[in-house]
N, C-alpha and C. Protein backbone atom coordinates (compact mmCIF):
# COMPACT_ATOMS: atom_id res chain seq x y z
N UNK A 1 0.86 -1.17 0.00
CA UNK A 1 0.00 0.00 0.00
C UNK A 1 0.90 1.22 0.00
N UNK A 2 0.80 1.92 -0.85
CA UNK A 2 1.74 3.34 -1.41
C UNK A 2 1.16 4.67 0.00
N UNK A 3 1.50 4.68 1.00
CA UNK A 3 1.12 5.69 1.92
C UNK A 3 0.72 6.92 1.65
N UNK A 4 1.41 7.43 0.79
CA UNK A 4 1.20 8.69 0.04
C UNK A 4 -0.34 8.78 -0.99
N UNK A 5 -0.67 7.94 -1.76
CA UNK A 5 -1.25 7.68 -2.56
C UNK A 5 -2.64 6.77 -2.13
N UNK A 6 -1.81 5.68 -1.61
CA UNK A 6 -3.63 4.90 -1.08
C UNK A 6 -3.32 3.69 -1.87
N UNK A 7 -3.02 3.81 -2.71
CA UNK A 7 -2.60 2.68 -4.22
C UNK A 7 -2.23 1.18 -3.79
N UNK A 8 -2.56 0.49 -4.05
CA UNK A 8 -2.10 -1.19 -4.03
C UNK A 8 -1.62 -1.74 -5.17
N UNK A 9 -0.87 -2.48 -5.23
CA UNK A 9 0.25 -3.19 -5.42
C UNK A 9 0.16 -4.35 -5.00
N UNK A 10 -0.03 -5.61 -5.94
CA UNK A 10 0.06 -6.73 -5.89
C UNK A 10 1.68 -7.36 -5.63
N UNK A 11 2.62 -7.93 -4.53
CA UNK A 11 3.72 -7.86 -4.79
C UNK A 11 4.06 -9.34 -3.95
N UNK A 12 4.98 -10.11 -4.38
CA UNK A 12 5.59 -10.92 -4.43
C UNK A 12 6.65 -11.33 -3.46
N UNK A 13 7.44 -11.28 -2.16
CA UNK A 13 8.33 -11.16 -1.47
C UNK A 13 9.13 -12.69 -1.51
N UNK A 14 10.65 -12.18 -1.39
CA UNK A 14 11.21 -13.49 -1.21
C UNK A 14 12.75 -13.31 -0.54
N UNK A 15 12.97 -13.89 0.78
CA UNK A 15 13.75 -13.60 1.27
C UNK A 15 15.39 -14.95 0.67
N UNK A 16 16.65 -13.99 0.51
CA UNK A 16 17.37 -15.08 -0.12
C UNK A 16 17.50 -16.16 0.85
N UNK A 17 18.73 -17.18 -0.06
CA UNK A 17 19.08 -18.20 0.85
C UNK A 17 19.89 -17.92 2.04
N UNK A 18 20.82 -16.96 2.00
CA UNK A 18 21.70 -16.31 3.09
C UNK A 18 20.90 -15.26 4.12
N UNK A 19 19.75 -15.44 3.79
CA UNK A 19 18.90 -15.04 5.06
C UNK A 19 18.69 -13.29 5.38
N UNK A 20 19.68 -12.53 4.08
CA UNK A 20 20.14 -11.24 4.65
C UNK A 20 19.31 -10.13 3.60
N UNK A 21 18.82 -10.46 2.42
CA UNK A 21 18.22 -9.77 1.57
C UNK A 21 16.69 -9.99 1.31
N UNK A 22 15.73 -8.72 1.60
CA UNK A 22 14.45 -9.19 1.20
C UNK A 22 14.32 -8.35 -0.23
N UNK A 23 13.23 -9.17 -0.80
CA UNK A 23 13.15 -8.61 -1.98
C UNK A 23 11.48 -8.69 -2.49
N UNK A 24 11.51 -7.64 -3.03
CA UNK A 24 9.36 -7.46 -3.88
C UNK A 24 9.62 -7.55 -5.04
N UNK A 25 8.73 -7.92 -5.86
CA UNK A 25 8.83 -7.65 -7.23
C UNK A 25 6.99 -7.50 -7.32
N UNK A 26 7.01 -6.81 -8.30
CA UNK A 26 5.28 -6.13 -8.72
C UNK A 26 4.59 -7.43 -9.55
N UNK A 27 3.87 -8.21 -9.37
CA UNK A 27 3.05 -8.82 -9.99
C UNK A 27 2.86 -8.89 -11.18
N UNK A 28 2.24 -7.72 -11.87
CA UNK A 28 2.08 -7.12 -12.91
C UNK A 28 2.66 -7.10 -13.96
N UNK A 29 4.37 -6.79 -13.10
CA UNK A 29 5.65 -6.76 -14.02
C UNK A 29 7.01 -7.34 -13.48
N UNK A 30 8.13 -7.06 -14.21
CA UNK A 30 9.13 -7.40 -13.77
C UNK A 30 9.87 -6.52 -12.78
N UNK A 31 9.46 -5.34 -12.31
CA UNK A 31 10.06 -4.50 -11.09
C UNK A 31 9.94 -5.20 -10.44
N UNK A 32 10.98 -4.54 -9.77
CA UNK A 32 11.56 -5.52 -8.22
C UNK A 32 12.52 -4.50 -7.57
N UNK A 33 12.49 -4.95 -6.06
CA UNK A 33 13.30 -4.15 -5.66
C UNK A 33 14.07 -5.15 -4.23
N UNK A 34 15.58 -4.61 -4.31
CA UNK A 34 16.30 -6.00 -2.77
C UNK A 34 16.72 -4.69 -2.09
N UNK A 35 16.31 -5.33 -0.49
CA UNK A 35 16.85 -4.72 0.55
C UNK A 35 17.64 -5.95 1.12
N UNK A 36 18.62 -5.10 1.88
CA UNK A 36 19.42 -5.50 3.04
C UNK A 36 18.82 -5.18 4.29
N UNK A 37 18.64 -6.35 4.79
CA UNK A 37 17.64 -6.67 6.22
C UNK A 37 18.07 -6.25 7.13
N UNK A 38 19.85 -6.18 6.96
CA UNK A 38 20.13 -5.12 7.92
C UNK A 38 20.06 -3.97 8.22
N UNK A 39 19.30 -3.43 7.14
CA UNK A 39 19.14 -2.11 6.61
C UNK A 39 17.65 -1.34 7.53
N UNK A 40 17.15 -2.83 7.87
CA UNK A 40 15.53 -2.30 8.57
C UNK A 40 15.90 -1.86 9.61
N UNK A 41 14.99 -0.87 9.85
CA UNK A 41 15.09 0.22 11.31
C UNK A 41 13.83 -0.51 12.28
N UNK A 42 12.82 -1.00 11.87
CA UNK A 42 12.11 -1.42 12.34
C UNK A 42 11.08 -2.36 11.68
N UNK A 43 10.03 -3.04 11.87
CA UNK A 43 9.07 -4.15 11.54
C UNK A 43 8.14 -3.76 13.06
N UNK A 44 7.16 -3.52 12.08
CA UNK A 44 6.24 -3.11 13.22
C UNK A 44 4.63 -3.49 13.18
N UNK A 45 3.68 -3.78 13.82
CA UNK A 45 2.67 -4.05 13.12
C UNK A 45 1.76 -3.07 13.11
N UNK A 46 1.21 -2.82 11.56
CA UNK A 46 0.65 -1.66 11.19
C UNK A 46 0.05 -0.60 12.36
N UNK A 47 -1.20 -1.55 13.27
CA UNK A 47 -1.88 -0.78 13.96
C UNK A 47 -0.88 -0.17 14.70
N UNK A 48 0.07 -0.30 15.75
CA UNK A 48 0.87 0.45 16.19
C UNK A 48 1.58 1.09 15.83
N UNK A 49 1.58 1.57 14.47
CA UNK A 49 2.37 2.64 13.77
C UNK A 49 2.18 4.17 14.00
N UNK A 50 3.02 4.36 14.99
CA UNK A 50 2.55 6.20 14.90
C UNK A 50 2.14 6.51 13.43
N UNK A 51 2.89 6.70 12.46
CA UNK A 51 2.54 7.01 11.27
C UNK A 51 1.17 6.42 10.59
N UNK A 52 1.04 4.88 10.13
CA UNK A 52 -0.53 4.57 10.10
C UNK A 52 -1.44 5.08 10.78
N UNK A 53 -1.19 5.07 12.28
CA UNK A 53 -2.38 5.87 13.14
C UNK A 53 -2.68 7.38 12.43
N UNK A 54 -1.70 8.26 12.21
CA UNK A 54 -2.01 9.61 11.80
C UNK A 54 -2.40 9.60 10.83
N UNK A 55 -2.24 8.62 9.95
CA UNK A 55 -2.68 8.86 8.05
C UNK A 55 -4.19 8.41 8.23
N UNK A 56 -4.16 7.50 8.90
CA UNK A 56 -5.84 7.25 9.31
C UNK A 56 -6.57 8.16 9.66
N UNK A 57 -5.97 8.96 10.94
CA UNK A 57 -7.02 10.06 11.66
C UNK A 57 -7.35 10.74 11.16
N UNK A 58 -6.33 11.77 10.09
CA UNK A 58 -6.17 12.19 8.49
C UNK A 58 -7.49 12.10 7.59
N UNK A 59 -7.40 10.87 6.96
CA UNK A 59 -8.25 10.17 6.22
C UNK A 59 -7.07 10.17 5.01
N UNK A 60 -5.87 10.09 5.18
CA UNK A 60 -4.81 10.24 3.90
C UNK A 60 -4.74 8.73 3.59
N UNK A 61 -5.43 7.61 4.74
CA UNK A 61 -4.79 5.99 4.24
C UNK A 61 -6.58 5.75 4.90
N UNK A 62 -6.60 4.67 3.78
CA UNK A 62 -8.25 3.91 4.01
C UNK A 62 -7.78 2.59 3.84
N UNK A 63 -8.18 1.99 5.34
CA UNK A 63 -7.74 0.50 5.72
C UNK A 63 -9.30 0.31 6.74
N UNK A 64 -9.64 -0.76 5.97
CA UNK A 64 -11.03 -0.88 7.34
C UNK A 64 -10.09 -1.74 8.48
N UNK A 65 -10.76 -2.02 9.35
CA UNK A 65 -10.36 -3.09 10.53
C UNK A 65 -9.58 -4.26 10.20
N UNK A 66 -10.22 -4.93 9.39
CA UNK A 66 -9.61 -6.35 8.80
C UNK A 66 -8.48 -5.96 8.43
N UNK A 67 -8.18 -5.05 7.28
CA UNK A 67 -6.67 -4.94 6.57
C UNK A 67 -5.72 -4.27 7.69
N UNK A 68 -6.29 -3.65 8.58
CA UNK A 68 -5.67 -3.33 9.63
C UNK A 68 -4.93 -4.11 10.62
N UNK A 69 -5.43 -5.03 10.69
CA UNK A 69 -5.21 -6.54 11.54
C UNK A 69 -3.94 -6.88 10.38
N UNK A 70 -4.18 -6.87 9.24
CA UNK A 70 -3.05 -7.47 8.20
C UNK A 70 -1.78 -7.32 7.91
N UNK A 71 -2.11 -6.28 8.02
CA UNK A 71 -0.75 -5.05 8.11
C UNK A 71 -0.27 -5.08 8.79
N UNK A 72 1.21 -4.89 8.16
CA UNK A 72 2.50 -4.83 9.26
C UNK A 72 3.66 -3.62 7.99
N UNK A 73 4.32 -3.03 8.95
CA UNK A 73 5.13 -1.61 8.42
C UNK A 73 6.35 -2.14 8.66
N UNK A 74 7.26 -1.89 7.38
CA UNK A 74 8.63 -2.19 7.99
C UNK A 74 9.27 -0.92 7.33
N UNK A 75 10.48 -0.18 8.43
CA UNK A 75 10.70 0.86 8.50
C UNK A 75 12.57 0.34 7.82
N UNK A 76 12.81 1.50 6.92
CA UNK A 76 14.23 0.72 6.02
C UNK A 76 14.74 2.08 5.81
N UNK A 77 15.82 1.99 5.96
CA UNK A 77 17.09 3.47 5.68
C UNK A 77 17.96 2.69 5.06
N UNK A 78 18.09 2.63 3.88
CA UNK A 78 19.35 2.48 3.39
C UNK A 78 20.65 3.34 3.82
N UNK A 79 21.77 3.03 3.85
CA UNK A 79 23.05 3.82 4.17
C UNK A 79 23.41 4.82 3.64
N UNK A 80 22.74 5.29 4.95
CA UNK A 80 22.88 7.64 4.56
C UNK A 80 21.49 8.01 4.16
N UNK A 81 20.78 7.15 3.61
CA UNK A 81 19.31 7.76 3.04
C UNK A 81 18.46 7.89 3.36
N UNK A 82 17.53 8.49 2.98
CA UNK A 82 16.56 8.49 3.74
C UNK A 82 15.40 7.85 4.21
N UNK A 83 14.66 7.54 5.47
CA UNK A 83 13.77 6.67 5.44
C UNK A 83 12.46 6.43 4.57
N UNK A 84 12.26 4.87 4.32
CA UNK A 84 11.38 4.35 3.87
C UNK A 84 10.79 3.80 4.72
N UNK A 85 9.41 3.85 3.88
CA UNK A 85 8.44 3.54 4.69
C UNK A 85 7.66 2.29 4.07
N UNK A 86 7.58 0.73 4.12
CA UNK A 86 6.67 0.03 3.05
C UNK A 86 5.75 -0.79 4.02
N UNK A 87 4.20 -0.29 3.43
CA UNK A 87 3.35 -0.88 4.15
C UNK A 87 2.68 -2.41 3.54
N UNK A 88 2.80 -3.22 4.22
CA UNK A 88 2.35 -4.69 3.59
C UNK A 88 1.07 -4.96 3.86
N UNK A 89 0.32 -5.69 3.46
CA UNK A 89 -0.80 -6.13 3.66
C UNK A 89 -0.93 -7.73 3.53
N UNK A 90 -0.74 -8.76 4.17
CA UNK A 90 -1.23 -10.05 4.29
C UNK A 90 -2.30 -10.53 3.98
N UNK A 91 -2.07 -12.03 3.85
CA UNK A 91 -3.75 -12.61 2.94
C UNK A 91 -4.46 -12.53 4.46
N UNK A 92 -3.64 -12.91 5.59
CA UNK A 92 -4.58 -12.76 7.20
C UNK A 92 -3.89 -12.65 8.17
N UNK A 93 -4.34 -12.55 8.99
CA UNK A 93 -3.74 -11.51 10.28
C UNK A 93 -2.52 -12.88 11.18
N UNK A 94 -2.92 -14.31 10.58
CA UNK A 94 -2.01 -15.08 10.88
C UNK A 94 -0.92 -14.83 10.15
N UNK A 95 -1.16 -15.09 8.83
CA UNK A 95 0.37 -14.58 8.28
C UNK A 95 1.21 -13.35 8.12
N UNK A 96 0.20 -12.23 8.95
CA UNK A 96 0.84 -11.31 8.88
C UNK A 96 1.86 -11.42 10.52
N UNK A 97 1.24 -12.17 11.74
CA UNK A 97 2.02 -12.15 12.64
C UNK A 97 3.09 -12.88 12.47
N UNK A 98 3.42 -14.11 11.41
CA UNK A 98 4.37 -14.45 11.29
C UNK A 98 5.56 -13.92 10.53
N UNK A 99 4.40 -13.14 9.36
CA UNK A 99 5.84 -12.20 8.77
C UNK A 99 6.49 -11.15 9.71
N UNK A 100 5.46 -11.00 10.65
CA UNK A 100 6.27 -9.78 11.84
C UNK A 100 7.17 -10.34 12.11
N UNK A 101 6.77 -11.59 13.15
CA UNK A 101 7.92 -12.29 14.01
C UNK A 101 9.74 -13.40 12.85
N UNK A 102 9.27 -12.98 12.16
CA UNK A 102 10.48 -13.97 11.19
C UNK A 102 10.64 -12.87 10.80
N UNK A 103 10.32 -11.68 10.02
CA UNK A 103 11.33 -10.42 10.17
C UNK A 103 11.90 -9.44 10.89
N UNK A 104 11.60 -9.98 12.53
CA UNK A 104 12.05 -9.07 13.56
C UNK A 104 13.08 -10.05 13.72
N UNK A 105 13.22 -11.33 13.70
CA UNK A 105 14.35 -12.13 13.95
C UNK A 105 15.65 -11.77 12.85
N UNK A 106 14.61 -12.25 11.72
CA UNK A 106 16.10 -12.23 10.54
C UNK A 106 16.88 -10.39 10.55
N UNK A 107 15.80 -9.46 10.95
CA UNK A 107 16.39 -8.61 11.51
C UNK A 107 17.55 -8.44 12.31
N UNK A 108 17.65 -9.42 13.15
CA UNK A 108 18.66 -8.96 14.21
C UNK A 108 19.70 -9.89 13.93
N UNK A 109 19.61 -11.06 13.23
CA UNK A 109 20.15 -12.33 12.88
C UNK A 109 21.09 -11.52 11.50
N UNK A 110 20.52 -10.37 10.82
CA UNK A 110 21.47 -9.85 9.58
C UNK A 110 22.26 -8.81 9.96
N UNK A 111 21.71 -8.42 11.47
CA UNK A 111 22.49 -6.80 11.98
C UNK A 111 23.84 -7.46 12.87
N UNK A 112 23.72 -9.01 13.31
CA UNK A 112 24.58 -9.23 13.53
C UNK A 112 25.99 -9.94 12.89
N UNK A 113 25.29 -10.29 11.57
CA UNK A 113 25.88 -11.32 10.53
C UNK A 113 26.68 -10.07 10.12
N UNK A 114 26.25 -8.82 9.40
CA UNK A 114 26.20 -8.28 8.26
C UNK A 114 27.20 -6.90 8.29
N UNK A 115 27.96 -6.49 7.97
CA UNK A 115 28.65 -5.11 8.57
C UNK A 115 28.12 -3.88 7.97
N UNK A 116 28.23 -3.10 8.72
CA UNK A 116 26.62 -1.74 8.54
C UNK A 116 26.82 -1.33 7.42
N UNK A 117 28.35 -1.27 6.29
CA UNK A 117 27.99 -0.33 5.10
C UNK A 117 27.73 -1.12 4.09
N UNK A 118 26.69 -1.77 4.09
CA UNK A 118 25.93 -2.59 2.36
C UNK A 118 25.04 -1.36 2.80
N UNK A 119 24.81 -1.04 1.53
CA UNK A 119 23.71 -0.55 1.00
C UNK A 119 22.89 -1.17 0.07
N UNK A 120 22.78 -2.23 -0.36
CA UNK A 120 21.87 -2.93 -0.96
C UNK A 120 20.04 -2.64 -1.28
């Protein structure tokens, strides 16, 4: 979900075999984009997002309850840049707690593997 915009995006995720790069690619097409997992500042789940909360109160982001439950935010700075923000949406609120909890791990599992200047 494009925060700015409202927009959805059908997208694809696949974390490599070395555990350290996630990656989207658009459905639609062949865009894609890889992060370095060490790169995340945070994984958070949507509803507790200061930021989701305000775009809501707003009316700048339209999520009923359910997609709300789905959602989970993961917060990414590449090296020196500036923060990103990518909001996910899950098929259900089970798989969205597991993508929380397996990317708060591989999180800390790549910040310790990984030495801080990839920018990937």
């Amino acid at each position: 979900v494009d925060l700015n915009s409202g927009n959805r995006k059908e997208v694809t995720y696949v974390v490599d075999k070395s555990l350290k790069f996630f990656s989207m690619q658009e459905s639609s097409s062949m865009v894609g984009e890889t992060w370095c997992i060490c790169n995340f500042q945070d994984v958070v789940r949507a509803g507790e997002h200061p930021l989701v909360r305000e775009f809501l109160s707003l009316g700048r982001l339209t999520l009923t309850e359910e997609e709300l439950s789905r959602a989970v935010m993961i917060e990414y700075v590449p090296g020196g840049a500036a923060r990103v923000s990518l909001l996910l949406l899950e098929a259900t609120w089970r798989l969205r707690e597991r993508f929380h909890t397996c990317m708060k791990i591989l999180r800390l599992y790549s910040m310790a593997s990984t030495p801080r200047d990839t920018e990937t």
